[in-house]
PDB file of N, CA and C in Angstrom:
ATOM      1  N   UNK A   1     -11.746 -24.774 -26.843  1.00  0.00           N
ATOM      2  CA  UNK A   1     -10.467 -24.114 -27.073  1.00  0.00           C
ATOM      3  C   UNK A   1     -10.627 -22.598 -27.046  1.00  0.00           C
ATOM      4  N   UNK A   2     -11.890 -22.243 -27.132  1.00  0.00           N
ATOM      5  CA  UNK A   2     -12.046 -20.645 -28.034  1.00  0.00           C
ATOM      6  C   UNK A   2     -12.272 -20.143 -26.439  1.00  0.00           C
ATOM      7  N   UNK A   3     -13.203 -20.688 -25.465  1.00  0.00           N
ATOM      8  CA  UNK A   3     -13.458 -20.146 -24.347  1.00  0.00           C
ATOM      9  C   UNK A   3     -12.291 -20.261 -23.657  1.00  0.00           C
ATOM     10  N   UNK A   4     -11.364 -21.630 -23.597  1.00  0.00           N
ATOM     11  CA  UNK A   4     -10.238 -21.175 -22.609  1.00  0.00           C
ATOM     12  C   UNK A   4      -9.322 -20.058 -23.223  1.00  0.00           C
ATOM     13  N   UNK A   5      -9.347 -19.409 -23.980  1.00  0.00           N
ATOM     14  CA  UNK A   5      -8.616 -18.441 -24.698  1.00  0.00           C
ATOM     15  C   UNK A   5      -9.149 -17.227 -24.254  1.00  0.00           C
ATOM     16  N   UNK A   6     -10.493 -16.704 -24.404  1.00  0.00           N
ATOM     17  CA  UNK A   6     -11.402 -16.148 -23.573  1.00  0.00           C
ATOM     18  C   UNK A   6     -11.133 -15.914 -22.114  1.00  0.00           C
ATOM     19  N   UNK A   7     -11.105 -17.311 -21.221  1.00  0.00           N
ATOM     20  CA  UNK A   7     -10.777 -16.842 -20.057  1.00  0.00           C
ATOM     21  C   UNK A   7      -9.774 -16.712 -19.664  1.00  0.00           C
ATOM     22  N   UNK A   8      -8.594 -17.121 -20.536  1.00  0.00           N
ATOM     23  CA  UNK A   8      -7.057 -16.705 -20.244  1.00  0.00           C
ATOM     24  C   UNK A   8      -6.763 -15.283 -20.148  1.00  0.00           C
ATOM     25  N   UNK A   9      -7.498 -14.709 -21.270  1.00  0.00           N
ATOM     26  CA  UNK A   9      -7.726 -13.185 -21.725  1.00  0.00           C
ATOM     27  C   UNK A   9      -7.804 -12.481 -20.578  1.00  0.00           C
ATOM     28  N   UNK A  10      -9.324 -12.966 -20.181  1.00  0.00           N
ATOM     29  CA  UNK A  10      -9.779 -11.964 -18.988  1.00  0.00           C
ATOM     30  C   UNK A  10      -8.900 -12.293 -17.715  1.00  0.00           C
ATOM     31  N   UNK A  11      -8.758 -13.465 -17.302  1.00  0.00           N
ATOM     32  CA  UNK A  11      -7.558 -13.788 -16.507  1.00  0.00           C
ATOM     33  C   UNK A  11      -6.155 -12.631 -16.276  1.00  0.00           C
ATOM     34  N   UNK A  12      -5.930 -12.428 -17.562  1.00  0.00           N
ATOM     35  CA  UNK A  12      -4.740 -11.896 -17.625  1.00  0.00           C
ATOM     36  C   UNK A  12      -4.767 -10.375 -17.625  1.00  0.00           C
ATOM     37  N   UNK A  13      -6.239  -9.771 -18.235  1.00  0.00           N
ATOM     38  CA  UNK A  13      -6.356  -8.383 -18.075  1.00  0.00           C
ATOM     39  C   UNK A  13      -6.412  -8.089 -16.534  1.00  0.00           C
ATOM     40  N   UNK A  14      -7.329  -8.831 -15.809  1.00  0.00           N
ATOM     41  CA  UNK A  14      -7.841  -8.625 -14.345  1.00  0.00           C
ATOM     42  C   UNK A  14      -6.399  -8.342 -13.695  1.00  0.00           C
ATOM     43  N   UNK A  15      -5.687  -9.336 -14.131  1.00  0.00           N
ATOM     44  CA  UNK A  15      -3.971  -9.616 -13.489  1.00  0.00           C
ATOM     45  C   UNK A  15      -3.175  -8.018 -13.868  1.00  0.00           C
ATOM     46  N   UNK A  16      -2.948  -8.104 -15.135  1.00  0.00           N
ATOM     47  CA  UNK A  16      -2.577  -6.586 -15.296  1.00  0.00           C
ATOM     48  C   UNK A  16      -2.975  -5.533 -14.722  1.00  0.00           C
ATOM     49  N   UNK A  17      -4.555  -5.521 -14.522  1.00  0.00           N
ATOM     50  CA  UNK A  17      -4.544  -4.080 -13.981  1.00  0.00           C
ATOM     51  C   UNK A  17      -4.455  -3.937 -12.142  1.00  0.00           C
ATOM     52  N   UNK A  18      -3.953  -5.335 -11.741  1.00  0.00           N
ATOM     53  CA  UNK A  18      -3.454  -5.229 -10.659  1.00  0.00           C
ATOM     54  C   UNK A  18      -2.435  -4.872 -10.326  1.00  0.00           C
ATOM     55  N   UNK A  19      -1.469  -5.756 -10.821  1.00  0.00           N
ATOM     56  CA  UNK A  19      -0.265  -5.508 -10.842  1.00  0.00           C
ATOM     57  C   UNK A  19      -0.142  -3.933 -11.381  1.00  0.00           C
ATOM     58  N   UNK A  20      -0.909  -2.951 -11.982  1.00  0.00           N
ATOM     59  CA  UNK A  20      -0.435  -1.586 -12.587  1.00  0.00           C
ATOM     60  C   UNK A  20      -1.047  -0.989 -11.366  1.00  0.00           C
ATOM     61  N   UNK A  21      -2.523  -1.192 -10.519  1.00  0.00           N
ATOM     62  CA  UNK A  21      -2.562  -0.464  -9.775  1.00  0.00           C
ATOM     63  C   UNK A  21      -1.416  -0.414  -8.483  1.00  0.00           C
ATOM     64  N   UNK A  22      -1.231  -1.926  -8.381  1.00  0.00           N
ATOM     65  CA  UNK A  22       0.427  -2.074  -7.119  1.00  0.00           C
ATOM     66  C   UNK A  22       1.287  -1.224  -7.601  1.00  0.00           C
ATOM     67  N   UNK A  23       1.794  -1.555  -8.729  1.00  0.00           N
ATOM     68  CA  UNK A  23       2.555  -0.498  -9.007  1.00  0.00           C
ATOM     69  C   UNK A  23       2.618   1.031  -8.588  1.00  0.00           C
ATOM     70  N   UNK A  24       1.299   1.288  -9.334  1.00  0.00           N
ATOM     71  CA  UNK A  24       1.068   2.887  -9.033  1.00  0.00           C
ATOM     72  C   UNK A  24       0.621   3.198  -7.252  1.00  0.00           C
ATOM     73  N   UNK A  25       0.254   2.448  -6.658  1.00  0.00           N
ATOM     74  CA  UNK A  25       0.218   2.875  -5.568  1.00  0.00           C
ATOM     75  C   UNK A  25       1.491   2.525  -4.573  1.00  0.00           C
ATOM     76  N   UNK A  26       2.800   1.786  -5.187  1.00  0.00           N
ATOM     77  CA  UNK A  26       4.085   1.942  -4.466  1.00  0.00           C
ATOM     78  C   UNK A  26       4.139   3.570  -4.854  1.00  0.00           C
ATOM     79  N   UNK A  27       4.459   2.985  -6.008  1.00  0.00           N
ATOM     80  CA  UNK A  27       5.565   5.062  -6.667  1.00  0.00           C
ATOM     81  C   UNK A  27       4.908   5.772  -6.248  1.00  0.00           C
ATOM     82  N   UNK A  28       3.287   6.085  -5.577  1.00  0.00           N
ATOM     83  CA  UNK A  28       2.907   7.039  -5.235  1.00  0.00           C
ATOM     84  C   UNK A  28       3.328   7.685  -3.302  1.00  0.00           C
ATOM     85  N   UNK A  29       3.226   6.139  -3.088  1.00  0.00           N
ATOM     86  CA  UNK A  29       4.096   5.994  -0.973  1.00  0.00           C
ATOM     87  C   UNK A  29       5.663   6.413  -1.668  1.00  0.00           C
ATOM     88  N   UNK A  30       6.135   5.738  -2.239  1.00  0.00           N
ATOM     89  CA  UNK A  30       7.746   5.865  -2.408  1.00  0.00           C
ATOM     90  C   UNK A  30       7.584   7.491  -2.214  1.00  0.00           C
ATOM     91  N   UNK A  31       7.468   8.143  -3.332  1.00  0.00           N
ATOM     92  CA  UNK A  31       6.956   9.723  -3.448  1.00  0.00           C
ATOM     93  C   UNK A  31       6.586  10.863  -2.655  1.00  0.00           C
ATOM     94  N   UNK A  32       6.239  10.327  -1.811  1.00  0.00           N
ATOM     95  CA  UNK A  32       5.412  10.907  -0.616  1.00  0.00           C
ATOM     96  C   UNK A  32       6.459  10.703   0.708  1.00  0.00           C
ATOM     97  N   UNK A  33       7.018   9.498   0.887  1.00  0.00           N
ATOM     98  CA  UNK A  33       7.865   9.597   1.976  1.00  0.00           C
ATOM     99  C   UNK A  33       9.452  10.030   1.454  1.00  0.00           C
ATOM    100  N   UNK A  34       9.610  10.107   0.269  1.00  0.00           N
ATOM    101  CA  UNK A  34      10.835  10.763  -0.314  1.00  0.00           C
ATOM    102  C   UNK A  34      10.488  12.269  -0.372  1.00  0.00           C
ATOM    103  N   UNK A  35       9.371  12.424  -0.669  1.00  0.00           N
ATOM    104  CA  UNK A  35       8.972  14.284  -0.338  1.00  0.00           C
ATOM    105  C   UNK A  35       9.382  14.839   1.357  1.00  0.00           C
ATOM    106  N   UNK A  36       8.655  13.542   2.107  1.00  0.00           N
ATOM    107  CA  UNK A  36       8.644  13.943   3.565  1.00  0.00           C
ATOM    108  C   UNK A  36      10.010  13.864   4.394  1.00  0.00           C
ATOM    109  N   UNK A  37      10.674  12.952   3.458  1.00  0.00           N
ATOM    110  CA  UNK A  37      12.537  12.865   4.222  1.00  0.00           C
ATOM    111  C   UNK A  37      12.827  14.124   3.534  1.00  0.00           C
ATOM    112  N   UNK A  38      13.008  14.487   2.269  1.00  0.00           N
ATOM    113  CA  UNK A  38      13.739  15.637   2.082  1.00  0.00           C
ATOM    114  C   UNK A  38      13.001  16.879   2.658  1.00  0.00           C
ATOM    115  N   UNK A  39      11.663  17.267   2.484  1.00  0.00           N
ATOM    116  CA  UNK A  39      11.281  18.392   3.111  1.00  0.00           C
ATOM    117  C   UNK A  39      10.671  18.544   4.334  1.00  0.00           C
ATOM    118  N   UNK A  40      10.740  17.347   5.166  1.00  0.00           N
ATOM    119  CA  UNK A  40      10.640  17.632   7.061  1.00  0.00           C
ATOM    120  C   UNK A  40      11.882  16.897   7.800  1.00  0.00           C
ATOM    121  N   UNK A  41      12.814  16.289   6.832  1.00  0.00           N
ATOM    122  CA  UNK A  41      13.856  15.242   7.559  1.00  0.00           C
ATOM    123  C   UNK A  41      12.856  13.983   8.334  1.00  0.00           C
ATOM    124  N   UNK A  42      11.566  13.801   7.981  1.00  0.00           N
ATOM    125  CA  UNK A  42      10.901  12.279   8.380  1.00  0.00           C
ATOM    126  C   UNK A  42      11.300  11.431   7.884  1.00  0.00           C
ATOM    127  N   UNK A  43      11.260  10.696   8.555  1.00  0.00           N
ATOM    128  CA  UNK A  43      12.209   8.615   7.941  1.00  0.00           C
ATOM    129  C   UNK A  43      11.266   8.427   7.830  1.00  0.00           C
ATOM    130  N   UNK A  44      11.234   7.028   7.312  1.00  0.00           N
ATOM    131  CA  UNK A  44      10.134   6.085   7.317  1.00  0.00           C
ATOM    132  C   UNK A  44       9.777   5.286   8.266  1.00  0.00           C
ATOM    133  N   UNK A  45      11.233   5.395   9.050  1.00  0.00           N
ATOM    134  CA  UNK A  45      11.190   4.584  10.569  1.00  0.00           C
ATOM    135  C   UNK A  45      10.135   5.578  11.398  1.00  0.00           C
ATOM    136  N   UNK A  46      10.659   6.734  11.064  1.00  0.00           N
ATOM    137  CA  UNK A  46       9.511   7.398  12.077  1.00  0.00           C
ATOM    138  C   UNK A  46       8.105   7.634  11.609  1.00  0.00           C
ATOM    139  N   UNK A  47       7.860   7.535  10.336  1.00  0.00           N
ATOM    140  CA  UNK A  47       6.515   7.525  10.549  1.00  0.00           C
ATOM    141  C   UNK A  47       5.637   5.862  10.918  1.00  0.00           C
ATOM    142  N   UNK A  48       6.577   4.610  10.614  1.00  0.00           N
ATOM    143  CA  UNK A  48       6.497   3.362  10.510  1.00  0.00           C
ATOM    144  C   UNK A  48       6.160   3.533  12.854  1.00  0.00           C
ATOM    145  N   UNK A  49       6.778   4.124  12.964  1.00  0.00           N
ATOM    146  CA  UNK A  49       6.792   4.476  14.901  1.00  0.00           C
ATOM    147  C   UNK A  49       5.367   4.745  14.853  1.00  0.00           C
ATOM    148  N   UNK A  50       4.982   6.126  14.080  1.00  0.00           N
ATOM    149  CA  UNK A  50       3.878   6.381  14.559  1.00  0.00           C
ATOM    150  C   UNK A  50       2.390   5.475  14.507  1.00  0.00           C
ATOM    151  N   UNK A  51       2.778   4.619  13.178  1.00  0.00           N
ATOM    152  CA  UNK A  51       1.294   3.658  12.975  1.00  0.00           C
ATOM    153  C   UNK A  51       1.751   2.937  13.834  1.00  0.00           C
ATOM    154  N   UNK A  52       2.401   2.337  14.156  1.00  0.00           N
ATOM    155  CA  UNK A  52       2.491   1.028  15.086  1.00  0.00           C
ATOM    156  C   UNK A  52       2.221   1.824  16.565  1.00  0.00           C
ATOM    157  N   UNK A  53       2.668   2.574  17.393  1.00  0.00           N
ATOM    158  CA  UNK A  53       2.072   3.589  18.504  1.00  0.00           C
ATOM    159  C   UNK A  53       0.300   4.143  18.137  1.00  0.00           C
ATOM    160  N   UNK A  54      -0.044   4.299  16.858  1.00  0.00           N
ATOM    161  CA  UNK A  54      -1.580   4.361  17.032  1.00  0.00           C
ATOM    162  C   UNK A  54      -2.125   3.153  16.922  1.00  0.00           C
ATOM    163  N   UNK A  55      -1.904   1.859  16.303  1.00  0.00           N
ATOM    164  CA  UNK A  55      -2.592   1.185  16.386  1.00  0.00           C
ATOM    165  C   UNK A  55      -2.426   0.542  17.994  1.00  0.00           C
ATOM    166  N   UNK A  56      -1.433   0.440  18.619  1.00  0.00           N
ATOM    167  CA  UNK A  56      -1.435   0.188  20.065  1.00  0.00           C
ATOM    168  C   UNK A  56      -2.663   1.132  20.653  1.00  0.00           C
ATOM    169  N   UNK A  57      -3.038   2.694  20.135  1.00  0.00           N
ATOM    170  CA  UNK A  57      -3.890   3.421  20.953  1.00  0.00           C
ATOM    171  C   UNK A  57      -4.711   2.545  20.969  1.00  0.00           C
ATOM    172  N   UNK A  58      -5.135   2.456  19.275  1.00  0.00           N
ATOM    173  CA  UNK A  58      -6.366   2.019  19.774  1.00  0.00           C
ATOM    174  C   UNK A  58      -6.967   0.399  19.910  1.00  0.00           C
ATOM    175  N   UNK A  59      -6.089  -0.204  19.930  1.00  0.00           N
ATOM    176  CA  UNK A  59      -6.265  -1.491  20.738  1.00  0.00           C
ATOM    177  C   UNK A  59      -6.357  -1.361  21.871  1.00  0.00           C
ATOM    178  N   UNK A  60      -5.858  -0.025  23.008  1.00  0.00           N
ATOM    179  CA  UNK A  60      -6.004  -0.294  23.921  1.00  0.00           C
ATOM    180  C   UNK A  60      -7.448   0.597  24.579  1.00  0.00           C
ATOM    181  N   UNK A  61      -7.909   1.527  23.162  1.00  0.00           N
ATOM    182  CA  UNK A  61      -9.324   1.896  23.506  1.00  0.00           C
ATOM    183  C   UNK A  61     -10.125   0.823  23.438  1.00  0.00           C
ATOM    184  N   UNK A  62      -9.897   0.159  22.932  1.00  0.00           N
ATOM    185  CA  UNK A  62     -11.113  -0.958  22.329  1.00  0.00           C
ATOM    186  C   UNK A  62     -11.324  -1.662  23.586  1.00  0.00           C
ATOM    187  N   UNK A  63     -10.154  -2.266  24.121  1.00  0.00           N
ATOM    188  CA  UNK A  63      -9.662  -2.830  25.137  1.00  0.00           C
ATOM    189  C   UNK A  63     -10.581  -2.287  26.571  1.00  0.00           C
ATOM    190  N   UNK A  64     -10.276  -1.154  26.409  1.00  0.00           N
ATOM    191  CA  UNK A  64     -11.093   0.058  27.570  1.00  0.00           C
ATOM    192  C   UNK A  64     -10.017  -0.229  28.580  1.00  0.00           C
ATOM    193  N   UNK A  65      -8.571   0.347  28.664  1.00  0.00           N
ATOM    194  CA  UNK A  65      -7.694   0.517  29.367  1.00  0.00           C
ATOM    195  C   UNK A  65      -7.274   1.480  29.306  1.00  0.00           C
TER     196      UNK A  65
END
């Protein structure tokens, strides 16, 4: 009884500090592309353009095309 209590524990800390780092690493993107719409007028569509156009680069370096 005492150990499954134990590993519920640690279970649940491991879980928390996931869920706090997800957390903190949304609000930190949210933050950053709400900085970049108000102070360059960048969307998210457009920077969402640009990863999807680099990862095409370089699939097509890899590729050797």
């Amino acid at each position: 009884m005492i150990a499954m209590l134990i590993l519920a524990w640690i279970v649940f800390i491991i879980l928390w500090k996931l869920l706090k780092a997800t957390v903190s690493n949304a609000l930190t993107i949210a933050a950053i592309l709400v900085l970049l719409n108000i102070g360059f007028g960048i969307t998210p569509q457009d920077i969402w353009h640009k990863v999807t156009q680099f990862a095409q680069t370089l699939s097509q370096i890899q590729s050797g095309k």
